[in-house]
Protein backbone atom coordinates (compact mmCIF):
# COMPACT_ATOMS: atom_id res chain seq x y z
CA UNK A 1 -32.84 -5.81 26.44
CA UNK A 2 -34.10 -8.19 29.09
CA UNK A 3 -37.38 -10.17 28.47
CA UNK A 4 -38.80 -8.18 31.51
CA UNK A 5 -37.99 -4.92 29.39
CA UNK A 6 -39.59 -6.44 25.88
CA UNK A 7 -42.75 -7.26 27.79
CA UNK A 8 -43.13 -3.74 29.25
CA UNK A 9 -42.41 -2.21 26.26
CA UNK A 10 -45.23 -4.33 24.33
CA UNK A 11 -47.66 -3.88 27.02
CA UNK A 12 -46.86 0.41 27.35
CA UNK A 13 -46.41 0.44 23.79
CA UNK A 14 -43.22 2.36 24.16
CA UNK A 15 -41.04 2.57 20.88
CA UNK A 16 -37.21 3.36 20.94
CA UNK A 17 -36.63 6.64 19.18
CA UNK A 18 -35.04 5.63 15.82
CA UNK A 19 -32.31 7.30 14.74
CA UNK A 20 -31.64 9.40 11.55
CA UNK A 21 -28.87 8.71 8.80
CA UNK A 22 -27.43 11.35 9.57
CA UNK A 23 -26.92 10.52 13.67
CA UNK A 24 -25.89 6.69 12.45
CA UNK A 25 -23.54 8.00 10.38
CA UNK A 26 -22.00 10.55 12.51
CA UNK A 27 -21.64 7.78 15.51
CA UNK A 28 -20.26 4.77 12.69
CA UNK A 29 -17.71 7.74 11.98
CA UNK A 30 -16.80 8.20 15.46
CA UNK A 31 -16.29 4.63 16.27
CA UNK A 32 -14.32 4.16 13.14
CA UNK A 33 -12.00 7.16 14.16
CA UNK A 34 -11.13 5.51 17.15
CA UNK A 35 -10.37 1.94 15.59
CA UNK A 36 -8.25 4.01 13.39
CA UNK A 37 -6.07 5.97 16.50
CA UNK A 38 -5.43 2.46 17.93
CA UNK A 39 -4.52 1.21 14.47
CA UNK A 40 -1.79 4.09 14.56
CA UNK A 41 -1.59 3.64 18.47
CA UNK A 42 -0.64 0.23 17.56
CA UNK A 43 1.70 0.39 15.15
CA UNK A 44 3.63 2.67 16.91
CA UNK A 45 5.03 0.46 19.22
CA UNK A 46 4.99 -2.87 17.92
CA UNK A 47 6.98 -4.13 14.72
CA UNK A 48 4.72 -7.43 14.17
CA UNK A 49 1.74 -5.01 13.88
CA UNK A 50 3.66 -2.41 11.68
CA UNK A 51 4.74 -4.96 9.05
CA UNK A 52 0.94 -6.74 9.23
CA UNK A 53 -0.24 -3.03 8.37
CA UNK A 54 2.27 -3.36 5.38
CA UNK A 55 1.10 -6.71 4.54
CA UNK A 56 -2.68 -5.43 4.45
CA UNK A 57 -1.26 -1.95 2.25
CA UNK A 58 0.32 -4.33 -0.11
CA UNK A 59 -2.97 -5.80 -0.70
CA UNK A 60 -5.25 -2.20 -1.16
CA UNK A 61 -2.57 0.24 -1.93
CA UNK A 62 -5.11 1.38 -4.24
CA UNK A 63 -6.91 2.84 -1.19
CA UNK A 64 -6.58 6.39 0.70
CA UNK A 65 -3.97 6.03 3.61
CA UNK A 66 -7.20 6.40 5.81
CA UNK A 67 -8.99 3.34 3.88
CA UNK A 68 -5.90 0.82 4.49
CA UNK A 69 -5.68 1.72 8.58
CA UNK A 70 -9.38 1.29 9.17
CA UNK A 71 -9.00 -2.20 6.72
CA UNK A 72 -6.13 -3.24 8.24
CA UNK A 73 -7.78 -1.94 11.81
CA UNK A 74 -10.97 -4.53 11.29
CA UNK A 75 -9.45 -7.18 9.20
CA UNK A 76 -5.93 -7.31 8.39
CA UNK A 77 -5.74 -10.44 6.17
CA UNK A 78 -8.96 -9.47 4.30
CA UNK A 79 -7.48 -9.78 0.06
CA UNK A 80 -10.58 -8.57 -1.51
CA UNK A 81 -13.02 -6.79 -0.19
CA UNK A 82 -16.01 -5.58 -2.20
CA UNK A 83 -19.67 -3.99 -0.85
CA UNK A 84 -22.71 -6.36 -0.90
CA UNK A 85 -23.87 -5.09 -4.74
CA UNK A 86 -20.39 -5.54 -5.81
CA UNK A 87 -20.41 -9.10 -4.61
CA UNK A 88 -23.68 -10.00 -6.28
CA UNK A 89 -22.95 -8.49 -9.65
CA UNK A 90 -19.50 -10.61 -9.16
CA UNK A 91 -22.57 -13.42 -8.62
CA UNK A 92 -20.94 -13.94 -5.05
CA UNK A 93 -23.41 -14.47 -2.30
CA UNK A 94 -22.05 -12.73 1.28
CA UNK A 95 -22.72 -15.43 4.12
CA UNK A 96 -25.83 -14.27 6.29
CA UNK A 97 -23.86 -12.42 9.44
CA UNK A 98 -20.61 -11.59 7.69
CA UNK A 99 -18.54 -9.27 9.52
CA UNK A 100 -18.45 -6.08 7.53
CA UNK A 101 -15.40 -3.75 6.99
CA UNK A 102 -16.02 -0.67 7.51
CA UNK A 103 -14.39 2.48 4.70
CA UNK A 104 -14.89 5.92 4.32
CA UNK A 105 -16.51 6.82 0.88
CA UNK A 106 -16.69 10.32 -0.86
CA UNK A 107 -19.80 11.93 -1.04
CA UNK A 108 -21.54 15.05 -1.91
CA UNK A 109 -24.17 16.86 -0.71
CA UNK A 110 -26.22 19.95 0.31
CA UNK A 111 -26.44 22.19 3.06
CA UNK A 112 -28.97 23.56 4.54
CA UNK A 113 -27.93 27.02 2.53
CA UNK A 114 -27.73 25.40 -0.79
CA UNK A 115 -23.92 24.99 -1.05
CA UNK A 116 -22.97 21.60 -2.66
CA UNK A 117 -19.89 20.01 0.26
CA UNK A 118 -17.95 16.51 0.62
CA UNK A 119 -18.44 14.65 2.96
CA UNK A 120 -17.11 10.86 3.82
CA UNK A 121 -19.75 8.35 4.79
CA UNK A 122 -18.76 4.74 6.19
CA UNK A 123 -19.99 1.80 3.52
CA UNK A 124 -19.79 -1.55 4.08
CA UNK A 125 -17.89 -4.13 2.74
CA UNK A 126 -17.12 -7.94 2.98
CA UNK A 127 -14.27 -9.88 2.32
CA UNK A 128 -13.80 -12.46 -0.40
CA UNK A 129 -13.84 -15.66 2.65
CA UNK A 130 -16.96 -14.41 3.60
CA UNK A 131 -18.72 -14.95 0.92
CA UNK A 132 -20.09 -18.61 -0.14
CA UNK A 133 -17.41 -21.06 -1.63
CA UNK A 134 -14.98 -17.93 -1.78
CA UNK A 135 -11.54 -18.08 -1.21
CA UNK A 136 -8.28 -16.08 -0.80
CA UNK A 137 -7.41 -14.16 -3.86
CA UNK A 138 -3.80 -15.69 -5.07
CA UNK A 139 -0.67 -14.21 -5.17
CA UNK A 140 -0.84 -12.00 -7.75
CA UNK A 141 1.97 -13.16 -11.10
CA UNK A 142 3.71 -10.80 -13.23
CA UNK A 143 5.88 -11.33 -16.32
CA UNK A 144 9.27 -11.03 -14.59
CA UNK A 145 10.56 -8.64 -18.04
CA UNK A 146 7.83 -6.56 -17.58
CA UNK A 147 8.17 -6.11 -13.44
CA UNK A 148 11.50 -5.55 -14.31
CA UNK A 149 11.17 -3.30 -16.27
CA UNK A 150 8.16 -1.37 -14.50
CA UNK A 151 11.42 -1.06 -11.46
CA UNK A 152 13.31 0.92 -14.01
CA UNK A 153 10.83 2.98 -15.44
CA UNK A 154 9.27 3.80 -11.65
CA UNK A 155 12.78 4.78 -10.35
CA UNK A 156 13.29 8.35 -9.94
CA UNK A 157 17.39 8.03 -10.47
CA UNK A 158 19.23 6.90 -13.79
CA UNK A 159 19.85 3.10 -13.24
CA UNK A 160 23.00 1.95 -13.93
CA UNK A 161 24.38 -1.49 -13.99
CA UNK A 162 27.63 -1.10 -12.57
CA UNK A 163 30.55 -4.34 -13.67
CA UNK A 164 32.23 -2.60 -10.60
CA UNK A 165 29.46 -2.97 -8.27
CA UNK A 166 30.89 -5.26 -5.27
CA UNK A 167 29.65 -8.39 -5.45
CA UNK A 168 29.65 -9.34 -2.13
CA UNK A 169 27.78 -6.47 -0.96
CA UNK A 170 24.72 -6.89 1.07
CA UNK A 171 22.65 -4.93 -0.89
CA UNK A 172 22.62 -5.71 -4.88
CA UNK A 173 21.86 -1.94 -5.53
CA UNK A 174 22.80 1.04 -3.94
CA UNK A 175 21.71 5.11 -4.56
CA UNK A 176 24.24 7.75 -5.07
CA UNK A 177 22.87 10.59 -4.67
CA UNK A 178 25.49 13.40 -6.09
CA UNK A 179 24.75 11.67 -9.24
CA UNK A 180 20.75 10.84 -8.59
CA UNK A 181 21.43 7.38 -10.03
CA UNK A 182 21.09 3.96 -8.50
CA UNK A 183 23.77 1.49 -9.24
CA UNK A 184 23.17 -2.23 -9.57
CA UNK A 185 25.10 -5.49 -9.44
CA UNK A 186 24.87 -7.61 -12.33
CA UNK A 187 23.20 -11.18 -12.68
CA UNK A 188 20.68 -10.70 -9.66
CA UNK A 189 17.76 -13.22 -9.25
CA UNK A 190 14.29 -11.88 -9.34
CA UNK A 191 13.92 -11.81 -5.87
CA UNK A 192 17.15 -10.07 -4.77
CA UNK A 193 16.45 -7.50 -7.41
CA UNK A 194 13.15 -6.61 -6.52
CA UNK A 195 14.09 -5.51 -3.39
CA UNK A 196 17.06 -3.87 -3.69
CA UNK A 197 16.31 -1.57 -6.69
CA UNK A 198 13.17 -1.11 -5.36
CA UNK A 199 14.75 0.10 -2.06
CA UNK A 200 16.91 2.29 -4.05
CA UNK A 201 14.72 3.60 -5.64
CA UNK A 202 12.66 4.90 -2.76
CA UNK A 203 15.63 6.47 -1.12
CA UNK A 204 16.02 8.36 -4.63
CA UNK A 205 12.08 9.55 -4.10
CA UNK A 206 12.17 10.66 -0.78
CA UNK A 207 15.37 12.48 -0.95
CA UNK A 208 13.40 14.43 -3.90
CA UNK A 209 16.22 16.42 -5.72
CA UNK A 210 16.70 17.96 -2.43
CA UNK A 211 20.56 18.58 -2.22
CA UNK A 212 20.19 19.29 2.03
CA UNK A 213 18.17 15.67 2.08
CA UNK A 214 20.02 12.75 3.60
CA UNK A 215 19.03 9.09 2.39
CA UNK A 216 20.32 7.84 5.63
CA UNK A 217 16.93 9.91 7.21
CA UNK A 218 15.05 7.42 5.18
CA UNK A 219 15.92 4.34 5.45
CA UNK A 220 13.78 2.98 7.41
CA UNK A 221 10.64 3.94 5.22
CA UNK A 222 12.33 2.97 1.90
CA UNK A 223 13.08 -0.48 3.55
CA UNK A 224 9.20 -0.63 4.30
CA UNK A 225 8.22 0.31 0.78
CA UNK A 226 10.74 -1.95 -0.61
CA UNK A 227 8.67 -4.94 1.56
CA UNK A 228 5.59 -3.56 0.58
CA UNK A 229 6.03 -3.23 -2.94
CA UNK A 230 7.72 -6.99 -3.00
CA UNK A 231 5.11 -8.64 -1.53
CA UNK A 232 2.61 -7.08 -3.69
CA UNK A 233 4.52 -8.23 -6.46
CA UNK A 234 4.12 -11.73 -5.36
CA UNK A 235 8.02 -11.83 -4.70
CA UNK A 236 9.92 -13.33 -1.41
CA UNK A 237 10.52 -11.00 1.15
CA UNK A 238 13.40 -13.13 2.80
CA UNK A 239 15.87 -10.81 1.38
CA UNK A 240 13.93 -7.53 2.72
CA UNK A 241 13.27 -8.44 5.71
CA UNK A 242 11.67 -5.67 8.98
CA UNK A 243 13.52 -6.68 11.66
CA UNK A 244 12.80 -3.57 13.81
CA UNK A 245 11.13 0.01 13.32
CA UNK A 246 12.13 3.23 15.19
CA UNK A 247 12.32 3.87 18.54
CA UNK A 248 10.87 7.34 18.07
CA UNK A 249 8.05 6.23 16.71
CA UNK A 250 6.77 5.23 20.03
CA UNK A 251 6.87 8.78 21.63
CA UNK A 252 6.54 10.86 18.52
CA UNK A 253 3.58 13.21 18.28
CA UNK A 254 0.09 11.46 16.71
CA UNK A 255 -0.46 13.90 13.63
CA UNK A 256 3.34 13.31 12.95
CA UNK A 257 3.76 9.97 13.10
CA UNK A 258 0.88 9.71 10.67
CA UNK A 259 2.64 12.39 8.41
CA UNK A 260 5.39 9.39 8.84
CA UNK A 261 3.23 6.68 7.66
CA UNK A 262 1.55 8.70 5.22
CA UNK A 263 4.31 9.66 3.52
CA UNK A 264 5.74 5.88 3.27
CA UNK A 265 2.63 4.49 2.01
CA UNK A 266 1.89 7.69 -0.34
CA UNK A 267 5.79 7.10 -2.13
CA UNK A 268 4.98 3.10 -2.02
CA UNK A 269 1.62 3.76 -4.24
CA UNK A 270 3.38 6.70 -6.59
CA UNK A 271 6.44 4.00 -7.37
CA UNK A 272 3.65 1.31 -8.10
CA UNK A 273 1.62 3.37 -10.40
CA UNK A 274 4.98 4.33 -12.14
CA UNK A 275 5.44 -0.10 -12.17
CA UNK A 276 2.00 -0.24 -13.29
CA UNK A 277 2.10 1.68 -16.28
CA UNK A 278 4.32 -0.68 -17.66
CA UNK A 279 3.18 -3.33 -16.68
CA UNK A 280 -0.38 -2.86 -17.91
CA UNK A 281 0.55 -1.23 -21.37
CA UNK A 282 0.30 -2.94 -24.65
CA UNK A 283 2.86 -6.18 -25.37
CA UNK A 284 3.60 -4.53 -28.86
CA UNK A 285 5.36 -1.31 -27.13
CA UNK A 286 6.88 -3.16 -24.16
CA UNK A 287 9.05 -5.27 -27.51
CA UNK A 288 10.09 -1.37 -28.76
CA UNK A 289 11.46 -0.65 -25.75
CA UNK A 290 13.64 -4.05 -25.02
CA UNK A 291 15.14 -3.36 -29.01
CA UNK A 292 15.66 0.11 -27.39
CA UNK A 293 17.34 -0.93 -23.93
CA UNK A 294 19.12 -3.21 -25.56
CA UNK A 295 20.28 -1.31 -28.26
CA UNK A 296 21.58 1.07 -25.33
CA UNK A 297 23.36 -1.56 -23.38
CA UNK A 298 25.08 -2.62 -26.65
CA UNK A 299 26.35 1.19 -27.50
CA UNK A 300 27.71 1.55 -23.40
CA UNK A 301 29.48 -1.56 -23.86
CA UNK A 302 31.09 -0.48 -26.98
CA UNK A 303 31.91 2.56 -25.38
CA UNK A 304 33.67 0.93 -22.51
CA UNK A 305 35.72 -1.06 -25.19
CA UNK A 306 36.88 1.87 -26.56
CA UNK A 307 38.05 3.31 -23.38
């Protein structure tokens, strides 16, 4: 508004009609719907921007699909995002002008009939460098046992470590699916076997039991989980590496290419919950379970003695 406009709105007395919650809300959901199509528009087409939308997943895979697009949409580094309360319980002070991230939150409510609906309201939230002396959140760091095995115990196959694996195979771990086990090479460091098993693994989730499934139909996506999960892990991604994403992709109908990415970053968040469980569980029953894995791997040695 000019200066010309403020003065003859002081001297008419004119007010601007404020608006309701209701009509902010509606027009904040709106403008985040759009951010969100050129998130997806974006992705589509471009394999820097598809791997910086896994980069910001890895980060809040604890979020709805929806959530991480419109985060990754308005501030795809962001590590740690919390609303202005949040902060200030955390006894973090957001910077005056902070740019605010925009998610959708559940709520409930009333009609004008009585009948209790959900809704999804847009809430505000900042990111950890915008608060005062705040920085980054680190790399997260895991007990490398415990990741390990949080990979086994998240993998929908048997795993196997195979003495006849090839060693000079690209891949340190591979999925056969007539048997619905994934086969590993032995002595792998940390971050080859991240990866790989990891990558395995997903193939052995998406192909779901499904005897007409083909793993070779998801390669792509378990390749992306594998890179998501491993750099939420805090592990190098040099050996997982997105070098391109699917030409089809680019022409492929809107509501399915989000089915597409849904259904990558849905399997990426049901493996890590699977990790998680071990990972977060009591030390005391993670030490039963090495006596029994290795009590296991002692018995299939002996067996292959024998034979």
């Amino acid at each position: 508004m000019s200066e010309f406009e403020k003065a003859v709105q002081e001297a008419t007395g004119a007010k601007r009609e404020k608006k309701n919650y209701g009509e902010m809300m509606r027009e904040r959901r709106d403008w985040l719907n759009e951010l969100s199509a050129k998130a997806y528009s974006d992705i589509a087409c471009d394999r820097k921007a598809f791997v910086a939308m896994l980069d910001t997943a890895s980060r809040f895979l604890r979020n709805s699909v929806g959530n991480i697009m419109l985060i990754y949409a308005q501030n795809p580094k962001a590590t740690e995002l919390h609303t202005y309360d949040e902060w200030k319980m955390k006894e973090k002070v957001v910077k005056k002008g902070a740019a605010k991230v925009y998610v959708l939150k559940k709520k409930e409510y009333t009609d004008a009939e009585g009948k209790v609906c959900t809704g999804y309201d847009p809430e505000a939230k900042f990111d950890v460098l915008d608060t005062v002396d705040g920085q980054a959140a680190p790399a997260p760091k895991y007990d490398e046992k415990a990741l390990v095995r949080g990979i086994v115990h998240a993998c929908p196959a048997k795993v196997v470590v195979d003495a006849d694996f090839p060693q000079r195979n690209s891949a340190g771990a591979a999925y056969i699916k007539d048997k619905n086990e994934v086969r590993c090479k032995y002595g792998m460091p940390l971050d080859e076997l991240v990866p790989t098993v990891i990558n395995a693994a997903a193939l052995a989730a998406f192909c779901g039991g499904d005897e007409n499934s083909r793993p070779a139909d998801y390669e792509f996506k378990a390749r992306c989980v594998a890179y998501l999960l491993t750099e939420k892990y805090g592990i190098s991604t040099a050996n997982i590496q997105i070098q391109s994403i699917p030409s089809a992709y680019e022409n492929m109908d809107v509501d399915e290419f989000k089915g597409e990415v849904a259904e990558l970053l849905t399997t990426a968040k049901d493996i890590d919950g699977r990790v998680a469980e071990v990972l977060f569980r009591p030390k005391q029953q993670n030490k039963i379970n090495d006596t029994k894995v290795a009590e296991t791997a002692r018995q299939n040695t002996v067996s292959k003695e024998v034979r």
